[in-house]
Protein backbone atom coordinates (compact mmCIF):
# COMPACT_ATOMS: atom_id res chain seq x y z
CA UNK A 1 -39.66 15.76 -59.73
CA UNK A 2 -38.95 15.53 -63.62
CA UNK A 3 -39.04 12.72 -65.68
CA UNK A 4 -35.39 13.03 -67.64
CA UNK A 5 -34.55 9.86 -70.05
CA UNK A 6 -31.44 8.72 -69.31
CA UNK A 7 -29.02 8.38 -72.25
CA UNK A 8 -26.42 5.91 -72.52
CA UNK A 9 -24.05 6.84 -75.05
CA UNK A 10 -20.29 6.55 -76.13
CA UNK A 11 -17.22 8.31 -74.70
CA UNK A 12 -13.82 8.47 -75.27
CA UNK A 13 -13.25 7.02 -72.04
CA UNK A 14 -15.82 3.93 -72.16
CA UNK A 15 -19.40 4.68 -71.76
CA UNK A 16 -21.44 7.91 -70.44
CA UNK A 17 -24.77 8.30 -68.64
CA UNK A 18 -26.46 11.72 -69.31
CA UNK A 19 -29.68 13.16 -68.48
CA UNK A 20 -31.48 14.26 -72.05
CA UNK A 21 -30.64 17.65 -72.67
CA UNK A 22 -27.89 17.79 -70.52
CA UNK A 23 -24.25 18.14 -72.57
CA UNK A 24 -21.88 16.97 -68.96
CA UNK A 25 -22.06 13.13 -68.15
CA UNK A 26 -23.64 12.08 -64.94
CA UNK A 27 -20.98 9.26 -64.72
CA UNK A 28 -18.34 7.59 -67.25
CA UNK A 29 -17.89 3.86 -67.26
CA UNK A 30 -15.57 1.35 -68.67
CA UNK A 31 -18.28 -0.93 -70.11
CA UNK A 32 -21.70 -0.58 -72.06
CA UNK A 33 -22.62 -2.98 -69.49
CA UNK A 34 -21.59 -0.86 -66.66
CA UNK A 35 -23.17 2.32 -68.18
CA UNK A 36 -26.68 0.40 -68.54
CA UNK A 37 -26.30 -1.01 -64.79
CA UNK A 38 -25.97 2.99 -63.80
CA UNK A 39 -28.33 4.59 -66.19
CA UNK A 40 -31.24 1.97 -64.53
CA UNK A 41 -30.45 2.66 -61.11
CA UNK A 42 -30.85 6.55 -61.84
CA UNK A 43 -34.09 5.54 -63.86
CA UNK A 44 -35.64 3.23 -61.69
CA UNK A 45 -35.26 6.46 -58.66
CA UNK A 46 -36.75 8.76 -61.20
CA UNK A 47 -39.30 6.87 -62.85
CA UNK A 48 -37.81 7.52 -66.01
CA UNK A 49 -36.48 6.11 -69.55
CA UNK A 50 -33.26 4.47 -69.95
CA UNK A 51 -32.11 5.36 -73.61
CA UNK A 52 -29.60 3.06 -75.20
CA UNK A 53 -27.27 4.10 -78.10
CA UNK A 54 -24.99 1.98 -80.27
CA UNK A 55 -21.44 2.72 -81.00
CA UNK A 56 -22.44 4.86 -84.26
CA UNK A 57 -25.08 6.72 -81.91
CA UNK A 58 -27.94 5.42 -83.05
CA UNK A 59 -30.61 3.99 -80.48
CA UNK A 60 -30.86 0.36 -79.92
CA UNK A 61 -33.06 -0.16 -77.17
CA UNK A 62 -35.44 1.63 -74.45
CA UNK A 63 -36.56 0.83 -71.18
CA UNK A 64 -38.88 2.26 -69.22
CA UNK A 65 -39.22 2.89 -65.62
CA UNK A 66 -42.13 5.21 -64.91
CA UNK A 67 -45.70 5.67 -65.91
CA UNK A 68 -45.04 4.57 -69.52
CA UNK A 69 -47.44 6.63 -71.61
CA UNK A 70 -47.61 3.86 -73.88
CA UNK A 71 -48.10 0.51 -72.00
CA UNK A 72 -48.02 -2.96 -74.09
CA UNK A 73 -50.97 -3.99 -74.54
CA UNK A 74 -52.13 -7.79 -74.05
């Protein structure tokens, strides 16, 4: 099983999950919130990277749920 970040970005109906690369939403949700809640719950069963985009598409935030390549260190 791949790896695939999981992107949570706007859409005009609220909030959209999508796989990177992929251009169809895996689900729409009213809320950031909501979006975030989904996008780690698809993560956390793929061991993968929860991408999280701002309003004006930039990222704002990353989580990781997998072997992270780069672990803190301390």
């Amino acid at each position: 099983m791949t790896s695939k970040s999981q992107h949570v970005v706007p859409h005009q109906n609220g909030w959209a999950v999508k796989g990177a690369g992929n251009s169809r939403a895996t689900t729409v949700q009213p809320t950031q919130q909501k979006a975030i809640d989904a996008a780690r719950t698809i993560a956390k069963h793929h061991q993968a990277e929860v991408v999280i985009h701002g309003r004006n598409g930039q990222i704002r935030a990353k989580d990781s749920y997998g072997n992270d390549p780069f672990p803190p260190k301390g």
